[in-house]
N, C-alpha and C. Protein backbone atom coordinates (compact mmCIF):
# COMPACT_ATOMS: atom_id res chain seq x y z
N UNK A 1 33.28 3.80 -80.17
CA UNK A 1 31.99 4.28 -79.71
C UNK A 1 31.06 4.35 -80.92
N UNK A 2 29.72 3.72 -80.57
CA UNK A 2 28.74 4.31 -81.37
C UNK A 2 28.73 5.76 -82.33
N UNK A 3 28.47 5.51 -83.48
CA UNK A 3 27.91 7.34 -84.07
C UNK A 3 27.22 7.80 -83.12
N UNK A 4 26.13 6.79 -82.85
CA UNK A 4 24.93 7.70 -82.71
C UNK A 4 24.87 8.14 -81.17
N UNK A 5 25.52 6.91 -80.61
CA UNK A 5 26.11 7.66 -79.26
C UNK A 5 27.16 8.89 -79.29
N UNK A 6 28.14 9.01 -79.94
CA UNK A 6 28.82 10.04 -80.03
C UNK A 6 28.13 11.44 -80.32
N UNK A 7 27.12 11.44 -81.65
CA UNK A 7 26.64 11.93 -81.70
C UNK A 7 25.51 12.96 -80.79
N UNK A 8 25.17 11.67 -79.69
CA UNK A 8 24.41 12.36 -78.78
C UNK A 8 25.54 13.03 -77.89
N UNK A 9 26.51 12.44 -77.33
CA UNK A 9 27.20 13.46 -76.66
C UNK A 9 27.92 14.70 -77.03
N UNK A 10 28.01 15.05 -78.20
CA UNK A 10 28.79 15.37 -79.13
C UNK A 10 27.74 17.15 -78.24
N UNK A 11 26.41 16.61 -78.75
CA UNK A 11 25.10 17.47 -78.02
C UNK A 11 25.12 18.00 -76.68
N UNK A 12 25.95 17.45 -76.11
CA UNK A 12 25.45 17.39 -74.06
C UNK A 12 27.06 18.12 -74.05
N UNK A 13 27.14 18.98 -74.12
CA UNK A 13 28.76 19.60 -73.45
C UNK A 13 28.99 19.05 -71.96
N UNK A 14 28.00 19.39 -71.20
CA UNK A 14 28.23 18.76 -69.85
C UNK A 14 28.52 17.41 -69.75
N UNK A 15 28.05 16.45 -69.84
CA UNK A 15 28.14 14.67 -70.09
C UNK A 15 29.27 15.06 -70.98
N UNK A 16 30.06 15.28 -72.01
CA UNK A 16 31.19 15.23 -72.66
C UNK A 16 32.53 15.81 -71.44
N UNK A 17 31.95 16.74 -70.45
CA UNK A 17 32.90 17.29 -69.57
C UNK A 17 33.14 16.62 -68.51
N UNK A 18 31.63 15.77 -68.10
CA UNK A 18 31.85 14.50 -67.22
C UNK A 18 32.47 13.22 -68.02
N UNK A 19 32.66 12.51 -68.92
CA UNK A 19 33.06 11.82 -69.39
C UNK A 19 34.75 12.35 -69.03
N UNK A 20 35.11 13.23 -69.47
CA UNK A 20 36.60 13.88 -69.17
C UNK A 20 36.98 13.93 -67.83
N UNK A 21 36.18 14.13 -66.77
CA UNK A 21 36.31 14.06 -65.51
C UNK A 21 36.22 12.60 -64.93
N UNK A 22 36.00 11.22 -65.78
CA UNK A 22 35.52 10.70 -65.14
C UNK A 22 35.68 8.99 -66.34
N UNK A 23 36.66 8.78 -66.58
CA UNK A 23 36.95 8.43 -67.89
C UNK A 23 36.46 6.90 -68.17
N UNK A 24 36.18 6.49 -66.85
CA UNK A 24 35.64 5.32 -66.95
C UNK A 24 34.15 4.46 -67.13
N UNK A 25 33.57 6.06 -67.31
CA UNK A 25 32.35 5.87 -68.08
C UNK A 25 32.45 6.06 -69.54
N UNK A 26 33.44 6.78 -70.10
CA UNK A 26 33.76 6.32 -71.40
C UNK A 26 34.33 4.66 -71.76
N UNK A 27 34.66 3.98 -71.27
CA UNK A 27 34.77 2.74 -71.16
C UNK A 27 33.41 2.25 -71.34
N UNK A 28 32.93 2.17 -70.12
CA UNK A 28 31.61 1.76 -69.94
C UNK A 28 30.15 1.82 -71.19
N UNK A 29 30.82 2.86 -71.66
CA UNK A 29 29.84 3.35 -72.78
C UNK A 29 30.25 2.98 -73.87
N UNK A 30 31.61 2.66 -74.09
CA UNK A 30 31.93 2.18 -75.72
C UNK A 30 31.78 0.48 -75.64
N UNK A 31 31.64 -0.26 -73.98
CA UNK A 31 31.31 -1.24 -74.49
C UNK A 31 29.64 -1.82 -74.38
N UNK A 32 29.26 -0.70 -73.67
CA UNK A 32 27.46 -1.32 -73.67
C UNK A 32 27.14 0.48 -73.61
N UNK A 33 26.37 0.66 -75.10
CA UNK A 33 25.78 1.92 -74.98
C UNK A 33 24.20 2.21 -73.99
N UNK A 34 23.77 1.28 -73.49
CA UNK A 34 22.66 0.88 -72.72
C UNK A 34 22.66 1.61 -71.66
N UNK A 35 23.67 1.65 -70.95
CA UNK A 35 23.95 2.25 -69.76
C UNK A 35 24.26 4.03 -69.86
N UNK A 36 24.45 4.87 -71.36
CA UNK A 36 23.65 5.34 -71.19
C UNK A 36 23.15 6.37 -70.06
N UNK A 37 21.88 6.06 -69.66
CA UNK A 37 20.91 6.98 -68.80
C UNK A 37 21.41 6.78 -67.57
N UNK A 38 22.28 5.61 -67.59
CA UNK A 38 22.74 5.33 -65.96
C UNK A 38 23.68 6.90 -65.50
N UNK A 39 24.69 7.21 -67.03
CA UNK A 39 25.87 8.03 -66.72
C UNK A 39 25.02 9.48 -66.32
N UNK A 40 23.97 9.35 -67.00
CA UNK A 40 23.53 10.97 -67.43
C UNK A 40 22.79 10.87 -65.63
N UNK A 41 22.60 9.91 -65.01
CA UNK A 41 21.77 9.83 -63.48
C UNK A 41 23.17 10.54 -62.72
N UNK A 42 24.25 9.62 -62.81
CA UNK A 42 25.66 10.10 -61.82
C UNK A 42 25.88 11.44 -62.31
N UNK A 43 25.91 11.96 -63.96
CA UNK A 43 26.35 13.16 -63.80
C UNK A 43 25.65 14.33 -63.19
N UNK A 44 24.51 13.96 -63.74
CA UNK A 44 23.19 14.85 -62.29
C UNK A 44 23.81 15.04 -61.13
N UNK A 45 23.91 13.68 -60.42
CA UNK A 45 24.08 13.98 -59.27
C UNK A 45 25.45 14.67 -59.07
N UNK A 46 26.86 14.37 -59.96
CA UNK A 46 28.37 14.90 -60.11
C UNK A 46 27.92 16.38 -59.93
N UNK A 47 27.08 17.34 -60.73
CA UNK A 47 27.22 18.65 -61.02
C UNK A 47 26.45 19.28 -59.85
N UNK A 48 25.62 17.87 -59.54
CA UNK A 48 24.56 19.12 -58.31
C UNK A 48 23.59 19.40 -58.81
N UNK A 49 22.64 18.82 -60.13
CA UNK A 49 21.83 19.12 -60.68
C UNK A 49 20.32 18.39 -60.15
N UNK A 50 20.46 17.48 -59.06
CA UNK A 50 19.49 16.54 -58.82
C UNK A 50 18.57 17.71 -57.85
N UNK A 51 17.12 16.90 -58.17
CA UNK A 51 16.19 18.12 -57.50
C UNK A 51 16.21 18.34 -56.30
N UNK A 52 16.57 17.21 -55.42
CA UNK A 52 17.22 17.12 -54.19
C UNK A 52 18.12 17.59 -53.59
N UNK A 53 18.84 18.38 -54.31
CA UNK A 53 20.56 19.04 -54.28
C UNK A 53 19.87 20.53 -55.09
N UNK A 54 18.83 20.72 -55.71
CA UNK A 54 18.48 22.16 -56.18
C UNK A 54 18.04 22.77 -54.46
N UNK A 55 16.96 21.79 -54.40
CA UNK A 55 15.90 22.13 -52.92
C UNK A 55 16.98 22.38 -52.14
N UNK A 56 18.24 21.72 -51.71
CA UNK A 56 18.87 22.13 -50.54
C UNK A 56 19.67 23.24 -50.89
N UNK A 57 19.67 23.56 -52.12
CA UNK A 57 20.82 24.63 -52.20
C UNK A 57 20.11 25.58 -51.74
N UNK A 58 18.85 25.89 -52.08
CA UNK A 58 17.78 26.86 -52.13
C UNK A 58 17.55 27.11 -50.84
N UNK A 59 17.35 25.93 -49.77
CA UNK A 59 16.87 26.22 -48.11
C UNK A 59 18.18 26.85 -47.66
N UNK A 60 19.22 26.41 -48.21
CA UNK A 60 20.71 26.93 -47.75
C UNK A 60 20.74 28.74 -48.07
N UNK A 61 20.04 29.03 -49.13
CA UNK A 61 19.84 30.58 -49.26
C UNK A 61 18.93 31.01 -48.99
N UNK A 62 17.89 30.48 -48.18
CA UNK A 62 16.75 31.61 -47.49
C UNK A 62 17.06 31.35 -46.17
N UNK A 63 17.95 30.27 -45.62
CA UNK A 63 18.36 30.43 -44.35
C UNK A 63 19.10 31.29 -44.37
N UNK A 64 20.13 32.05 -45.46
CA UNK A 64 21.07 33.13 -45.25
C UNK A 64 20.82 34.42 -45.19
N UNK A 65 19.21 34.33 -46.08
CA UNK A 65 18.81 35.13 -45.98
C UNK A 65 18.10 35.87 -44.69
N UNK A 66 17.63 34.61 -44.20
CA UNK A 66 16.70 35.08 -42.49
C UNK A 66 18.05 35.79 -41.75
N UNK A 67 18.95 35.06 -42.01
CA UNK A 67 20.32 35.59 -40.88
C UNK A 67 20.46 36.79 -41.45
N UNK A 68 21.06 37.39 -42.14
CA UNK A 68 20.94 38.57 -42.75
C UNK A 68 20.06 39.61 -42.77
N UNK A 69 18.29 39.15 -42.39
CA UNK A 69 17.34 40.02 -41.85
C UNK A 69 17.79 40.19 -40.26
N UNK A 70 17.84 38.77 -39.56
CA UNK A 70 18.02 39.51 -38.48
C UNK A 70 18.62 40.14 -38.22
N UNK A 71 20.14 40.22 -38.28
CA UNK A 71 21.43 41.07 -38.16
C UNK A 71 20.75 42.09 -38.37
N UNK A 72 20.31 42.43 -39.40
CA UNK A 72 19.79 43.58 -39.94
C UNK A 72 18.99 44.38 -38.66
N UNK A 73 17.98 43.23 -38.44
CA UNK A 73 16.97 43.74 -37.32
C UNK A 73 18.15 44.30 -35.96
N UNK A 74 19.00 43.53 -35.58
CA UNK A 74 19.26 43.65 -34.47
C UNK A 74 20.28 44.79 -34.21
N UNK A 75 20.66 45.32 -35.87
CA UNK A 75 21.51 47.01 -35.69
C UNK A 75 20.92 47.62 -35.83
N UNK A 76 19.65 47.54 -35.85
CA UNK A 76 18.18 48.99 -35.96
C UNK A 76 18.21 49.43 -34.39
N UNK A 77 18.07 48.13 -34.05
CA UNK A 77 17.63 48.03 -32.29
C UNK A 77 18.68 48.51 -31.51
């Protein structure tokens, strides 16, 4: 592998923990460092970090939250 690629991962604990999970992007990377931004796109999406996967986590907890008001509402009543 590259220094300077190593180096950058050396930086990213996460991408070093996906690389471990996932070993065939270490392949991929020691023979074309280019690709790169491709790994750091999959590990986004691996951890759940994509803004698309933030937004749904988020509608997933104010929908729990409405349920939880109502319940609420409906042992007042």
């Amino acid at each position: 592998m590259q220094p300077g690629v190593y180096q950058y991962l050396n930086n990213r604990p996460d991408l070093i923990n996906f690389i471990r999970q996932n070993p065939k992007w270490y392949r991929k990377i020691t023979r074309d460092p280019g690709v790169l931004p491709n790994m750091e796109e999959e590990a986004k999406y691996f951890f759940g970090k994509t803004t698309s996967q933030k937004m749904e986590r988020m509608t997933n907890q104010l929908q729990m939250v409405q349920m939880l008001m109502q319940m609420a509402q409906a042992m007042k009543e």
